[in-house]
C-alpha atoms as a PDB file:
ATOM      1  CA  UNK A   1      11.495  66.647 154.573  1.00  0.00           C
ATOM      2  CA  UNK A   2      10.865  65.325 158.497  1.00  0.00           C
ATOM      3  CA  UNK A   3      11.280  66.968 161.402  1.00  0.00           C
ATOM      4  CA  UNK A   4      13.932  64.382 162.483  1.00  0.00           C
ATOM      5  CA  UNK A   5      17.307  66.099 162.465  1.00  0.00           C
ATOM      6  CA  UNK A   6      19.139  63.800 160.750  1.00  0.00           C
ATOM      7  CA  UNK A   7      17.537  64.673 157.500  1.00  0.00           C
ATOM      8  CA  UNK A   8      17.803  68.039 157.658  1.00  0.00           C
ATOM      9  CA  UNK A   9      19.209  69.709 155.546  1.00  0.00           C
ATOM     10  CA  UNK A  10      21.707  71.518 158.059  1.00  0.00           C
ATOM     11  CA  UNK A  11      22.364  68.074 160.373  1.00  0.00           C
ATOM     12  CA  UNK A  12      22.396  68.232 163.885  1.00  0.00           C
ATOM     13  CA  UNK A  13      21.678  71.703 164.922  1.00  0.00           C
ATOM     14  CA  UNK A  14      22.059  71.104 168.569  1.00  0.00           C
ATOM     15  CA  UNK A  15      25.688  72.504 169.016  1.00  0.00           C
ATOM     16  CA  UNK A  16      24.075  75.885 167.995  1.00  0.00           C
ATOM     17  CA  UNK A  17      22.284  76.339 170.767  1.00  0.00           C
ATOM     18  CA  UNK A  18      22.981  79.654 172.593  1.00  0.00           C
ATOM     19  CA  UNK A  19      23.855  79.728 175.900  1.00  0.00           C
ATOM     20  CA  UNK A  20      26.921  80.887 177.720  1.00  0.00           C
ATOM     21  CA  UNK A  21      29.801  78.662 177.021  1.00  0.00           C
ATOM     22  CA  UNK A  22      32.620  80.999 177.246  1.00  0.00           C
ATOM     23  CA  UNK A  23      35.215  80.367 180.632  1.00  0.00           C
ATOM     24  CA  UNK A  24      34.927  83.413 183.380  1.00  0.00           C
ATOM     25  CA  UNK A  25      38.462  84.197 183.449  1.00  0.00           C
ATOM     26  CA  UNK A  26      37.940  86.289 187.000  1.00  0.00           C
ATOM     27  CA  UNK A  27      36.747  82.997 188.242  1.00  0.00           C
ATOM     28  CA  UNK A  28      39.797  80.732 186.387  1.00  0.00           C
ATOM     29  CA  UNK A  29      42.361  83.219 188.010  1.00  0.00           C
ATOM     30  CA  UNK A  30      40.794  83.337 191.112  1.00  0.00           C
ATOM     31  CA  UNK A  31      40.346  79.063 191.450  1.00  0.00           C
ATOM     32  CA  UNK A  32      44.145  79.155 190.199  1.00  0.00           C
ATOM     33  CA  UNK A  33      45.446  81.412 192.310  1.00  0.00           C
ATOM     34  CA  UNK A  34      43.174  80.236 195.904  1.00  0.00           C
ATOM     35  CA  UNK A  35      42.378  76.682 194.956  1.00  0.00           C
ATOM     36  CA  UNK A  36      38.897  75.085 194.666  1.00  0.00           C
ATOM     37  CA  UNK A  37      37.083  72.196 196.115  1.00  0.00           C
ATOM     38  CA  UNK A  38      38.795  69.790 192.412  1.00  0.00           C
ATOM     39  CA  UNK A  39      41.515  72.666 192.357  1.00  0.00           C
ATOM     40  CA  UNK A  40      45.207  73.209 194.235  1.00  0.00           C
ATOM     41  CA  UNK A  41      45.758  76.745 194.855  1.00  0.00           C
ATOM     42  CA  UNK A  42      48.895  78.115 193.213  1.00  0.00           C
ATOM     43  CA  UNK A  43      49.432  81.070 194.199  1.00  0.00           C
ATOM     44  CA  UNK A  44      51.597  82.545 196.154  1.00  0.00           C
ATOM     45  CA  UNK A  45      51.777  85.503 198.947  1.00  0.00           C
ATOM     46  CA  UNK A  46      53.784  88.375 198.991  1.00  0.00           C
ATOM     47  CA  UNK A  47      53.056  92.150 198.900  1.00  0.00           C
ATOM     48  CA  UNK A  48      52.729  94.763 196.193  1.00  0.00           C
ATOM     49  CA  UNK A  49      54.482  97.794 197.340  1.00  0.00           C
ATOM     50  CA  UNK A  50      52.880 101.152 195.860  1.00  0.00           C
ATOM     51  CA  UNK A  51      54.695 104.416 195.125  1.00  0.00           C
ATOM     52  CA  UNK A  52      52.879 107.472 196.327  1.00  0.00           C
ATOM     53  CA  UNK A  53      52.005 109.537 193.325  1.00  0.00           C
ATOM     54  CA  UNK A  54      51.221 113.057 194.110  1.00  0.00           C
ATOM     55  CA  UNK A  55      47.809 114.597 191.829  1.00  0.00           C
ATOM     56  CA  UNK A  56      49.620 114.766 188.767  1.00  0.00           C
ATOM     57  CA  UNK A  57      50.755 111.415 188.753  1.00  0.00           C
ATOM     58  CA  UNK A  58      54.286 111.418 190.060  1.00  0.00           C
ATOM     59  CA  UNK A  59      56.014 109.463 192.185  1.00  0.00           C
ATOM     60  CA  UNK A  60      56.132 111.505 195.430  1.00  0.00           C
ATOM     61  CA  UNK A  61      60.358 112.378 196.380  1.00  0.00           C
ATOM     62  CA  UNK A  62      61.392 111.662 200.506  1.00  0.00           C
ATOM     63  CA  UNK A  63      63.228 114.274 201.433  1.00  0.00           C
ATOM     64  CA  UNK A  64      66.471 112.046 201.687  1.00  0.00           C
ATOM     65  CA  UNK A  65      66.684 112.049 198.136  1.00  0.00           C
ATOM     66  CA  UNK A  66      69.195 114.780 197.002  1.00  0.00           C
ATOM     67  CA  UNK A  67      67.814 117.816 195.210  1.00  0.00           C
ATOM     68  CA  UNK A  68      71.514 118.135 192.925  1.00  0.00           C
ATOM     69  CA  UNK A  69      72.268 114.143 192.382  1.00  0.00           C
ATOM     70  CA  UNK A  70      68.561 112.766 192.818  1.00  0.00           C
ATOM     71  CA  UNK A  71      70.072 109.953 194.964  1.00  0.00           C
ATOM     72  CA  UNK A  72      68.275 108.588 197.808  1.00  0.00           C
ATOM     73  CA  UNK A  73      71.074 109.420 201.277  1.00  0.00           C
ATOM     74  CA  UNK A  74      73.799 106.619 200.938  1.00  0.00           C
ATOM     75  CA  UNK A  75      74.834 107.742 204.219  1.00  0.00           C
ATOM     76  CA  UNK A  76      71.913 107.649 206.791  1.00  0.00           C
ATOM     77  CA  UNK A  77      69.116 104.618 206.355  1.00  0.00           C
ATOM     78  CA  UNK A  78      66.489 106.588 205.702  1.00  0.00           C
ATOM     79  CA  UNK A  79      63.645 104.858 208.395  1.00  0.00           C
ATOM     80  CA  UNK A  80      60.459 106.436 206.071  1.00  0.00           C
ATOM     81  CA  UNK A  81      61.457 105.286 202.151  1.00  0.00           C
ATOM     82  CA  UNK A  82      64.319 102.517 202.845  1.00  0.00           C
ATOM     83  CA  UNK A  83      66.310 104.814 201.550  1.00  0.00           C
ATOM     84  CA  UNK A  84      64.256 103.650 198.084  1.00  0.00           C
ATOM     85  CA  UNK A  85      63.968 107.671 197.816  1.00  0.00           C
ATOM     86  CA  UNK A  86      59.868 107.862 197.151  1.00  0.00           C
ATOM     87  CA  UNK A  87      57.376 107.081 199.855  1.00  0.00           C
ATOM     88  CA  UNK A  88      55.457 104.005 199.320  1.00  0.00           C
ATOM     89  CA  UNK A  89      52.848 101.984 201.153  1.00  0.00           C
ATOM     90  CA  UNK A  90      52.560  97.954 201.248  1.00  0.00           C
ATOM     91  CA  UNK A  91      49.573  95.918 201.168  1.00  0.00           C
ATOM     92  CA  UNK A  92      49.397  91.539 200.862  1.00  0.00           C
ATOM     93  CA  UNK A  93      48.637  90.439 197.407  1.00  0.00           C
ATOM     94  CA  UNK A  94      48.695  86.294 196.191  1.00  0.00           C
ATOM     95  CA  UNK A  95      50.307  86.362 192.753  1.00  0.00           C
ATOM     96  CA  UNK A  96      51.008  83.191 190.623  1.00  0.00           C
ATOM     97  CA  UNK A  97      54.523  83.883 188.939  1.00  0.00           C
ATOM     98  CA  UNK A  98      55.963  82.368 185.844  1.00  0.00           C
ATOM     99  CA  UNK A  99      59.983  82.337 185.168  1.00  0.00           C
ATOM    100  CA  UNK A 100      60.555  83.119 181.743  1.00  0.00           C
ATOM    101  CA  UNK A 101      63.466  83.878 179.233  1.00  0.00           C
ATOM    102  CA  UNK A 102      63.525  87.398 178.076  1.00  0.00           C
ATOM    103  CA  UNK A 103      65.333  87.879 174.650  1.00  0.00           C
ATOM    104  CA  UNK A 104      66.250  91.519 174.536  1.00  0.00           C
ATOM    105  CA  UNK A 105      65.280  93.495 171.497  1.00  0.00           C
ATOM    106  CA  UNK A 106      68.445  94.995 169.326  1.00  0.00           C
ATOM    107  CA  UNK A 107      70.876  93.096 166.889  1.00  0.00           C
ATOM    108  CA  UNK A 108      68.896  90.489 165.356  1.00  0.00           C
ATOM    109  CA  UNK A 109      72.248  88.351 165.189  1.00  0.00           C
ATOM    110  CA  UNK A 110      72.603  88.379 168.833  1.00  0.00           C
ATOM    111  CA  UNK A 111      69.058  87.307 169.302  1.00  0.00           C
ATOM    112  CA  UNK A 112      69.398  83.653 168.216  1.00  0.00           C
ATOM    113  CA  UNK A 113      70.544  82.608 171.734  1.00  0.00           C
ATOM    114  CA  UNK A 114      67.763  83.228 174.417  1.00  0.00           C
ATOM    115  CA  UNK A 115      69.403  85.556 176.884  1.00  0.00           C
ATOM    116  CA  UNK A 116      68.090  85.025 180.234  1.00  0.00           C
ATOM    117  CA  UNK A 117      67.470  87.906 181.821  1.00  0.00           C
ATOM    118  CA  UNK A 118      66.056  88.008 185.676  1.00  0.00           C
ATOM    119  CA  UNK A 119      62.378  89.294 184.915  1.00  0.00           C
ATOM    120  CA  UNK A 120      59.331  87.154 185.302  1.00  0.00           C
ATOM    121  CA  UNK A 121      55.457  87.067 184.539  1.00  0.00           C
ATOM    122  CA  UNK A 122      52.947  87.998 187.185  1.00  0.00           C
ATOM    123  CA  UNK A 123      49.700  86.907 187.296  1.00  0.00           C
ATOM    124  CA  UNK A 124      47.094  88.782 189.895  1.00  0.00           C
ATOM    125  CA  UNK A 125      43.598  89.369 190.195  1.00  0.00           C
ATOM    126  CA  UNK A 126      41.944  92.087 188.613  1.00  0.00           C
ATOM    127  CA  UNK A 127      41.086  94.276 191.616  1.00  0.00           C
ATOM    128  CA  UNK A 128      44.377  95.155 192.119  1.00  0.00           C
ATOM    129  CA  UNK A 129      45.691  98.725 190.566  1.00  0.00           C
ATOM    130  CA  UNK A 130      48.830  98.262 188.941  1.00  0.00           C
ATOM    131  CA  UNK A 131      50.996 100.870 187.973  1.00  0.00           C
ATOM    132  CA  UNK A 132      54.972 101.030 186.544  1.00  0.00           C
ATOM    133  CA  UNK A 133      57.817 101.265 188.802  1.00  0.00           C
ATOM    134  CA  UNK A 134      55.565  99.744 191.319  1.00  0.00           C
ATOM    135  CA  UNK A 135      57.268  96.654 193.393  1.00  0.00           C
ATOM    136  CA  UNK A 136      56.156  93.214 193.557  1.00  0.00           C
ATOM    137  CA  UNK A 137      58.212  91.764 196.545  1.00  0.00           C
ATOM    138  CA  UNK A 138      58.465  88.480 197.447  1.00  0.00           C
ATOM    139  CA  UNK A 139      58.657  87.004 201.009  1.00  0.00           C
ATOM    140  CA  UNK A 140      59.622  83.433 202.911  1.00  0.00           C
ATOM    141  CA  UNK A 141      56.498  81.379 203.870  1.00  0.00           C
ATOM    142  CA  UNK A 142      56.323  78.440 205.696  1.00  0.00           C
ATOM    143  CA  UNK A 143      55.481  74.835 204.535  1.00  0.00           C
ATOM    144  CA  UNK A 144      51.657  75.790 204.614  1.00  0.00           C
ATOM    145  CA  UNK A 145      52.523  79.146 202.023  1.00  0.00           C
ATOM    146  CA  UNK A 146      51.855  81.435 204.785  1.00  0.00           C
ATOM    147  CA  UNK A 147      53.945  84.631 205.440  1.00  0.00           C
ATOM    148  CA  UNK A 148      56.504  83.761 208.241  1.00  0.00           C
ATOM    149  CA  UNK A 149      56.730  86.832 211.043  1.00  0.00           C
ATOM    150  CA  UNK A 150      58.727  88.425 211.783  1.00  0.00           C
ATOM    151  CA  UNK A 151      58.199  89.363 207.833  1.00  0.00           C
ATOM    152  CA  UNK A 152      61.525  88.228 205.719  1.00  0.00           C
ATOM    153  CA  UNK A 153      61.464  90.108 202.445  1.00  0.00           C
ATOM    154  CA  UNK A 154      63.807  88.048 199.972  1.00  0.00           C
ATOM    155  CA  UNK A 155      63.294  89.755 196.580  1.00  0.00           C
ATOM    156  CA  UNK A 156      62.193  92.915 194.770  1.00  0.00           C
ATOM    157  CA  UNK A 157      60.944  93.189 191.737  1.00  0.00           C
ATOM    158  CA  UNK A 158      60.689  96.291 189.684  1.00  0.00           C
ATOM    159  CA  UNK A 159      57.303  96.682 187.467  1.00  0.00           C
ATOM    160  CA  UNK A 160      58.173  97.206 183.937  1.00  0.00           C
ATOM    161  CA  UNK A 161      55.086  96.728 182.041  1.00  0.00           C
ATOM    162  CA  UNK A 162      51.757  95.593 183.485  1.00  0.00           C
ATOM    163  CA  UNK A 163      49.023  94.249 181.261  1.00  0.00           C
ATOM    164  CA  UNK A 164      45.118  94.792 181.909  1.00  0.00           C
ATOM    165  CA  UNK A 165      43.717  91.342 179.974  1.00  0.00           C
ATOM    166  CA  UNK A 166      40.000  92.543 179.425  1.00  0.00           C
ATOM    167  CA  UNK A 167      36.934  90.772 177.886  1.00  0.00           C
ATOM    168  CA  UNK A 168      35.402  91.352 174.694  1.00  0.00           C
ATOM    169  CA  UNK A 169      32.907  93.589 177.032  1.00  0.00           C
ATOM    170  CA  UNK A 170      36.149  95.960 178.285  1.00  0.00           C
ATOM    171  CA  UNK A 171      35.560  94.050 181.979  1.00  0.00           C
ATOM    172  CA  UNK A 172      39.561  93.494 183.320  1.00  0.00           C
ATOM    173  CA  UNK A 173      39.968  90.146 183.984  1.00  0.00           C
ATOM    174  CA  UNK A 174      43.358  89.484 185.724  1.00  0.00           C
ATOM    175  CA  UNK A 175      47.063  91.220 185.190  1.00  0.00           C
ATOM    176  CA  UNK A 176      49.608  89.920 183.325  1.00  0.00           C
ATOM    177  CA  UNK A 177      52.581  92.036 185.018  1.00  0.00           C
ATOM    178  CA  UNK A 178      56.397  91.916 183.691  1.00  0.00           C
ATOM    179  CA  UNK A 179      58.756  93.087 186.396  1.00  0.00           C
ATOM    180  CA  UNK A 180      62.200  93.096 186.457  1.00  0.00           C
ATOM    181  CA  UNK A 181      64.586  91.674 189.774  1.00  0.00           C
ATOM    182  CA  UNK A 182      66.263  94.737 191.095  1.00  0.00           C
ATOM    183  CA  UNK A 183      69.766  93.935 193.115  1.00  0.00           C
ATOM    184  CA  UNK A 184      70.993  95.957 195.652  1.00  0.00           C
ATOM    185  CA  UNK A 185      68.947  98.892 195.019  1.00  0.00           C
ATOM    186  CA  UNK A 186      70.439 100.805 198.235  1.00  0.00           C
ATOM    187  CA  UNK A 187      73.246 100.201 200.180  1.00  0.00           C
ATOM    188  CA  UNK A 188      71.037  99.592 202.858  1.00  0.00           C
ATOM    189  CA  UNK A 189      69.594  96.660 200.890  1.00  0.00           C
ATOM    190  CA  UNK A 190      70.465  93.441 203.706  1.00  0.00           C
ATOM    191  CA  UNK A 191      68.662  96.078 206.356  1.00  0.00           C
ATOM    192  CA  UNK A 192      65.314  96.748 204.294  1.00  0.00           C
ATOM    193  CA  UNK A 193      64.021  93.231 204.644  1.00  0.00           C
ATOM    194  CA  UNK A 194      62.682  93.046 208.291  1.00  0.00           C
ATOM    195  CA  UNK A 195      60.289  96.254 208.218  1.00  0.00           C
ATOM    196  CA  UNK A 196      56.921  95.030 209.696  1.00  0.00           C
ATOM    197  CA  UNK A 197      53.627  96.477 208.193  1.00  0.00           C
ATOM    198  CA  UNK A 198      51.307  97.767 210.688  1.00  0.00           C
END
């Protein structure tokens, strides 16, 4: 038997070689989502709007939410929730979002048509902390995909279920976040949309 490869008895053993050959998915969501120098950026700006949570986890009440019908006030605008009844706090995220049809679990029979329901995928970078009932909210930008100011917020999405996509190692990559649109969630809702964040 000689040395050459192509009589051996395994072939060409060149393709085994170790090295790392596996994508960075921290580094695909991040050229997807801001572009590279061979890339477009996709992604898109907005803000991620966190509930307070008090030390045991809940969401912490405003005070305009009433104690007997656990309604937010429907008749003063409530200037520190937006009447949303929990504090929250806003920071900028860039998010790459994915319209998708939604067929609802239940009757099987009813389940043959795709029912489109208004939810979509979010995709955003791992550093973020994610968290249910959070609110992905989306905003106008100009032609250049920056914010506008004053800030126009157009619509609010709900978190339902968000996804930590780890590596084989338990790093998080990115989240995959399904939120739900939520429509006229106050009767203040047309006055909510101009708050500026300081």
């Amino acid at each position: 038997m000689t040395k050459n490869s192509s009589n051996s008895l395994y072939g060409n053993t060149s393709r085994f070689k170790t090295g790392k050959i596996e994508l960075d998915l921290r580094v695909e969501i991040e050229r997807t989502l801001h572009g590279a120098s061979d890339e477009i950026a996709k992604g898109r700006s907005g803000f991620l709007r966190k509930i307070r949570r008090d030390s045991e986890g809940k969401p912490v009440r405003c005070p305009c939410r009433d104690s007997i019908t656990d309604e937010p006030d429907k008749d003063y605008f409530c200037k520190f929730c937006h009447s949303m009844g929990w504090f929250w706090d806003e920071h900028k995220i860039v998010y790459y979002k994915g319209d998708d049809v939604f067929r609802p679990s239940g009757n099987k029979q009813q389940e043959t048509q795709p029912k489109k329901v208004d939810a979509s995928y979010f995709y955003i970078e791992c550093n973020e902390v994610i968290t249910p009932i959070d609110i992905i909210v989306e905003v106008e930008v100009d032609k250049e995909g920056k914010i506008t100011y004053p800030v126009k917020r157009l619509n609010f999405f709900e978190i339902w279920r968000p996804e930590d996509f780890k590596a084989d190692n338990g790093r998080l990559e990115y989240w995959r976040v399904t939120a739900g649109l939520l429509r006229d969630w106050s009767v203040w809702y047309g006055r909510t949309n101009i708050r500026q964040i300081y």
